[in-house]
Protein backbone atom coordinates (compact mmCIF):
# COMPACT_ATOMS: atom_id res chain seq x y z
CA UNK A 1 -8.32 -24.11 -51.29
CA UNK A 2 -5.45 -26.82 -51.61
CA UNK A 3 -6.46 -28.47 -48.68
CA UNK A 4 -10.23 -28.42 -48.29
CA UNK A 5 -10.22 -29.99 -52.05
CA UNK A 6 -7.97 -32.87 -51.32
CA UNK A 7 -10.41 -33.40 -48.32
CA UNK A 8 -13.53 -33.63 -50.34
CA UNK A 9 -12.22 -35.03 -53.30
CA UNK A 10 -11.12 -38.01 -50.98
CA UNK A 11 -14.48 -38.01 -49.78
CA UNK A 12 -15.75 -37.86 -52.92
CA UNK A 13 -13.91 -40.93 -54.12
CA UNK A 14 -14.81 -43.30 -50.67
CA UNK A 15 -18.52 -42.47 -51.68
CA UNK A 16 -17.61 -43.89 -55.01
CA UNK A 17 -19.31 -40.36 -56.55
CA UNK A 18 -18.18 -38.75 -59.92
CA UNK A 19 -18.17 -35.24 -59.94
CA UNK A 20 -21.68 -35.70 -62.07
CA UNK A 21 -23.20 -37.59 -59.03
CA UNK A 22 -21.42 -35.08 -56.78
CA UNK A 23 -23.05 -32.50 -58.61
CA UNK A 24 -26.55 -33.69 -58.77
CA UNK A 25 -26.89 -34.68 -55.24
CA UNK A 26 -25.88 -30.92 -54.67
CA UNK A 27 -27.64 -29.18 -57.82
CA UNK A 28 -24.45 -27.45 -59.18
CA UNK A 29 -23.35 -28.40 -62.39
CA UNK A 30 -20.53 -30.92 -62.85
CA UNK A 31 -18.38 -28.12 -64.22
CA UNK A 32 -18.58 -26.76 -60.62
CA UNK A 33 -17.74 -29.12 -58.87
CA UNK A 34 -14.45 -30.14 -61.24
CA UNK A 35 -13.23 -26.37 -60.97
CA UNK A 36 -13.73 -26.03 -57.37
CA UNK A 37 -11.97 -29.88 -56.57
CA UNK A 38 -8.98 -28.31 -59.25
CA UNK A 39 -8.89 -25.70 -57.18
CA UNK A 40 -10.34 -23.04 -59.75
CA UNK A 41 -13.15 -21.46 -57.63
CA UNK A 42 -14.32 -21.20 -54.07
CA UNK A 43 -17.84 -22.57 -53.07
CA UNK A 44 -20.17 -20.14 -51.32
CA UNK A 45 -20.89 -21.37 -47.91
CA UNK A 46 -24.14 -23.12 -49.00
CA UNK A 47 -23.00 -24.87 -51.25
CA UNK A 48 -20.08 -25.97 -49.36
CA UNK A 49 -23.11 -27.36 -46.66
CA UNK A 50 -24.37 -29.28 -49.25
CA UNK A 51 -21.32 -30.71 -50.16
CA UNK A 52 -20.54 -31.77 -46.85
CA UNK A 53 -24.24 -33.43 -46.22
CA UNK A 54 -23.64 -35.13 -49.69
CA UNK A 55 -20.30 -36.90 -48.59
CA UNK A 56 -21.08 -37.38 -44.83
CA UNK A 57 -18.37 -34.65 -43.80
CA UNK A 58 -18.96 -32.18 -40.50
CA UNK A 59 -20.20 -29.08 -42.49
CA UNK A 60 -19.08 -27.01 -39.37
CA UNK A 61 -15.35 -28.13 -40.10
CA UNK A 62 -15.72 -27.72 -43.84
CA UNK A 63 -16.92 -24.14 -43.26
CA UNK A 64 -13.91 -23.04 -40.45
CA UNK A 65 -11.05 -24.73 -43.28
CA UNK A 66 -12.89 -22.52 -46.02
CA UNK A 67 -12.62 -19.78 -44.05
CA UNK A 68 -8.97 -20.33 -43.31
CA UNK A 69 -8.22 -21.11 -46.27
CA UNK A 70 -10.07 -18.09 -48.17
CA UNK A 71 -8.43 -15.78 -45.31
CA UNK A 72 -5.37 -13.63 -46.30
CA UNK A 73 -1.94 -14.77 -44.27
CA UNK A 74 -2.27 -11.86 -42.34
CA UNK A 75 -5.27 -13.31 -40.81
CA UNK A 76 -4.88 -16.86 -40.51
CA UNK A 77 -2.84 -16.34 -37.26
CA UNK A 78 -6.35 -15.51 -35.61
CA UNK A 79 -8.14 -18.58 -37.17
CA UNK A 80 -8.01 -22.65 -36.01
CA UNK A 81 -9.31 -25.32 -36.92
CA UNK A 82 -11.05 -26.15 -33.73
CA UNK A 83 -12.50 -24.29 -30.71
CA UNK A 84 -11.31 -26.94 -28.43
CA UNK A 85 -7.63 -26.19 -28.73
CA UNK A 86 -5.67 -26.99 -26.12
CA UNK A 87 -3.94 -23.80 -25.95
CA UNK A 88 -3.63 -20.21 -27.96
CA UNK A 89 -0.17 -21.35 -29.10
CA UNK A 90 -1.65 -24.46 -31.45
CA UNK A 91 -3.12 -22.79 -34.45
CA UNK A 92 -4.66 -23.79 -37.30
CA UNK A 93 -1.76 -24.23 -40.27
CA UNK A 94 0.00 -26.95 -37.20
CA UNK A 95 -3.00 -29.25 -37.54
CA UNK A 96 -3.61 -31.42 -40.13
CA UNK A 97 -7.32 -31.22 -41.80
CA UNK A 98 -7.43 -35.51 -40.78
CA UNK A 99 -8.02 -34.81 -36.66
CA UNK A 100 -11.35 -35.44 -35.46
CA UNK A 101 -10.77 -32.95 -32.70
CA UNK A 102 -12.34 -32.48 -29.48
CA UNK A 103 -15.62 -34.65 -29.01
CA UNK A 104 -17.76 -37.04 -26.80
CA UNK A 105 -17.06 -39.95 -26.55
CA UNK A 106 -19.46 -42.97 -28.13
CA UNK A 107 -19.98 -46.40 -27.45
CA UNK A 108 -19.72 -48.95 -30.22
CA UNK A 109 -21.78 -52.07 -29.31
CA UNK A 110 -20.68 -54.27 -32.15
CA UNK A 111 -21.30 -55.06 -35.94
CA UNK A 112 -24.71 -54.80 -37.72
CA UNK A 113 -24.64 -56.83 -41.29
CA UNK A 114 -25.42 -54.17 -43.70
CA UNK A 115 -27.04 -57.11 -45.90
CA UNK A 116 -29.85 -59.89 -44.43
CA UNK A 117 -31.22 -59.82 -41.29
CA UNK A 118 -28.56 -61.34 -39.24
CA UNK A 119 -27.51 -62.05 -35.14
CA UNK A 120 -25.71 -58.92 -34.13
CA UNK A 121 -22.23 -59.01 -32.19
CA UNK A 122 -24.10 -56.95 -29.38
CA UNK A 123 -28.42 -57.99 -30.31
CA UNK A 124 -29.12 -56.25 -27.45
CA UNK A 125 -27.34 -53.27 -28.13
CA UNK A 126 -25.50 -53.19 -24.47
CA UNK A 127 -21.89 -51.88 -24.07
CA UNK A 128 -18.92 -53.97 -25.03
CA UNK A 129 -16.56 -52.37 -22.90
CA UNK A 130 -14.70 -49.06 -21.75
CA UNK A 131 -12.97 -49.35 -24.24
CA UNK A 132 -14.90 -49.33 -27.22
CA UNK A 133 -15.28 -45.52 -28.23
CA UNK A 134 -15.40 -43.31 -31.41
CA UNK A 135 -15.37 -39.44 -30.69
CA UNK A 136 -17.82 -37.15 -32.36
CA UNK A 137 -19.06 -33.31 -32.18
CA UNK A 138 -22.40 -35.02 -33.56
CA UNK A 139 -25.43 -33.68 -31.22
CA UNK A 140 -27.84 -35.69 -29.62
CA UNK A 141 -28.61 -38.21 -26.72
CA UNK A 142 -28.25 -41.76 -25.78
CA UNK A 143 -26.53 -42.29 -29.08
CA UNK A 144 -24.29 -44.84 -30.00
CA UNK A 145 -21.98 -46.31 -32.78
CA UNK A 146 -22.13 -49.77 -34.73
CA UNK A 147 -19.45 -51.41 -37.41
CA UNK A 148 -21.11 -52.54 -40.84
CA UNK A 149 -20.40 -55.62 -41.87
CA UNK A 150 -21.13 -56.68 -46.00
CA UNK A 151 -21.13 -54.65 -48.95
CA UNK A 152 -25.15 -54.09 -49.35
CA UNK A 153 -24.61 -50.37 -48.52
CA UNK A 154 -21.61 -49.51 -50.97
CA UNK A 155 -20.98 -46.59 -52.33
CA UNK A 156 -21.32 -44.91 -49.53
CA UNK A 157 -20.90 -47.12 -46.53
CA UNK A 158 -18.37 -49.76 -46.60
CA UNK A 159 -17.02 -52.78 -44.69
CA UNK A 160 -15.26 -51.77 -41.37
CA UNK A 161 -16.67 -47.94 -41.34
CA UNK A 162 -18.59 -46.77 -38.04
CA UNK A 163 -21.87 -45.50 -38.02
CA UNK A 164 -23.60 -43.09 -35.23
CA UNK A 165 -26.69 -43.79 -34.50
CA UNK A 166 -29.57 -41.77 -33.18
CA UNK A 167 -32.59 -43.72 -31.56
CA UNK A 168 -34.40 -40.66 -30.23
CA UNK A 169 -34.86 -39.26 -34.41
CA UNK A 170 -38.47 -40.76 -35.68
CA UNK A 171 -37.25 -41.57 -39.05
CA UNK A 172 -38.49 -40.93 -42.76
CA UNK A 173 -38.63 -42.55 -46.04
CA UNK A 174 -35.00 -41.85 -47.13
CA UNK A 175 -33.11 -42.53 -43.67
CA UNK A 176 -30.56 -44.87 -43.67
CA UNK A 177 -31.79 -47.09 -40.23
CA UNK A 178 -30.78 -49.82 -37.73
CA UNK A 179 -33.84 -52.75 -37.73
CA UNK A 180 -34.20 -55.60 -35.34
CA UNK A 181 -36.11 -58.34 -35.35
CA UNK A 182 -36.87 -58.64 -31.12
CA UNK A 183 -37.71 -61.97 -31.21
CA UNK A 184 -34.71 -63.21 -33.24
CA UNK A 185 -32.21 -61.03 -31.88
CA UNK A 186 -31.33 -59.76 -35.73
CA UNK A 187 -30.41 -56.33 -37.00
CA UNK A 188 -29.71 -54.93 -40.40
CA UNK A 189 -28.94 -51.49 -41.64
CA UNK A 190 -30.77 -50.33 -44.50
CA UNK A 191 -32.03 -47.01 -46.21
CA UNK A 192 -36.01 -46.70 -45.22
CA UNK A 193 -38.98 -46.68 -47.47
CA UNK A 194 -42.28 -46.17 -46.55
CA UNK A 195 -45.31 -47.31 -48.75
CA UNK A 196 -48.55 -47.89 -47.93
CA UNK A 197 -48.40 -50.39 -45.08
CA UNK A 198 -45.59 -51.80 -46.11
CA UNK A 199 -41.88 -51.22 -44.44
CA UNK A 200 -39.22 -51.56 -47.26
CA UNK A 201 -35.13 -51.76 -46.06
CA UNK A 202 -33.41 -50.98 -49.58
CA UNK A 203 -29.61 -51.57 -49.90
CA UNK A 204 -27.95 -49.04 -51.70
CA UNK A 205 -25.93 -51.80 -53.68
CA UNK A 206 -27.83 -52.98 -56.95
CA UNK A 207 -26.83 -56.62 -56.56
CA UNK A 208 -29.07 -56.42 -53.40
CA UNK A 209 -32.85 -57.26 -53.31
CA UNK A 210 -35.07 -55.16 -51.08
CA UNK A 211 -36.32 -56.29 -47.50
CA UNK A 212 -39.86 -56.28 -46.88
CA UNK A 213 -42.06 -55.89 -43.74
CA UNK A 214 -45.34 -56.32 -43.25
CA UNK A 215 -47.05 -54.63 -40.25
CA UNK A 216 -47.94 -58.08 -39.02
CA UNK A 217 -44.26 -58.78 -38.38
CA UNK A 218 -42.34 -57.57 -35.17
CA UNK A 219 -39.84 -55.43 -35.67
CA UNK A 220 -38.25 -52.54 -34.22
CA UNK A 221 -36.62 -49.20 -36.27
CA UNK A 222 -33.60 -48.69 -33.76
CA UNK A 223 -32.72 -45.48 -34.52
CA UNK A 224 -31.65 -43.32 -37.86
CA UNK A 225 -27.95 -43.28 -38.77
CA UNK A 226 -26.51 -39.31 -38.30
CA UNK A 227 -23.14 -39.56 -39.00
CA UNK A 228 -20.58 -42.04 -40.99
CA UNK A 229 -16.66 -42.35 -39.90
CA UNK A 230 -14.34 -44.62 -42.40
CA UNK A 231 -11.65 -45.93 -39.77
CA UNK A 232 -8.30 -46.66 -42.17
């Protein structure tokens, strides 16, 4: 499992996790998750899911390189990494586990400050250009991608990474969200909390205070955040 542990142990390190609070968000036990990154056990598939929700990975590719990986030589020949290959001839062991693979493409319409409400490079949310795409296998339509700006959402979202976002998901307490303020042409992205009446945007970064909306004031939840890509 060489491979597949180098991949989530990278992960695992962006996300700024130890293997404790690896562990806990996946209820294994910290032991687990050090002998399977050390390459001492193989996950069961479920857990492997989890472990890909935790760190924001495609739990479909996690699963195939498992699989490959688990598989005796004599079988790997049969197995890739993706099921939009170009051609029989390009298996698996000729791909690195980085590639993104086959996918749609998706617009990104700017920035979105991760901290304070703030004027968006795109407030309305309309194209850039052509050019601006990130692929992904993530389902769903109308959706479209964002850069964060600021370090409000560290561990696990950081300065420069793009984000996917879904606007035809109703959100729930616990999605991460894109806000706007209509009438000021500001968005943030923030993790939701619902109380009461009351709208709260909490950054995942202690030094950050919580955002608070009343029902009185005029906003708009954009859409929920599905996926996360960290662009190097």
């Amino acid at each position: 499992m060489e491979k597949l542990a180098e991949l989530i142990d990278l992960a695992r390190k962006q996300a700024g996790l130890s293997y404790k609070e690896l562990s806990e968000r996946v209820k294994v036990s910290g032991v687990y998750i050090s002998q399977f990154l050390r390459g001492m056990r193989i996950p069961k598939d479920d857990i492997l899911v989890k472990i890909a929700e935790a760190l924001a990975l495609d739990p479909e590719f996690i699963l195939r390189l498992a699989h490959y990986e688990k598989a005796p030589e004599s079988a790997r020949q049969y197995l890739s990494l993706s099921k939009n290959l170009s051609s029989d001839s390009e298996k698996f062991d000729n791909i690195g586990p980085w590639s993104l693979g086959a996918g749609k493409r998706i617009p990104i319409l700017g920035w979105v400050q991760a901290g304070i409400f703030a004027p968006s490079e795109s407030p309305d949310l309309s194209p850039l250009s052509p050019e601006d795409y990130v692929y992904s296998d993530i389902k769903g339509r109308n959706l479209f991608a964002l850069r964060v700006e600021n370090d409000s959402m560290e561990p696990i979202f950081h300065p420069g990474d793009i984000i996917i976002i879904n606007p035809n998901i109703e959100p729930k307490t616990g999605d991460y969200v894109i806000v706007r303020l209509p009438e000021k042409g500001e968005v943030t992205f923030k993790k939701l909390i619902l109380k009461d009446k009351l709208l709260i945007l909490r950054p995942l970064n202690p030094k950050y205070e919580d955002i608070i909306l009343e029902p009185k004031e005029k906003f708009e939840i954009v859409g929920k955040v599905v996926e996360r890509k960290t662009i190097f």
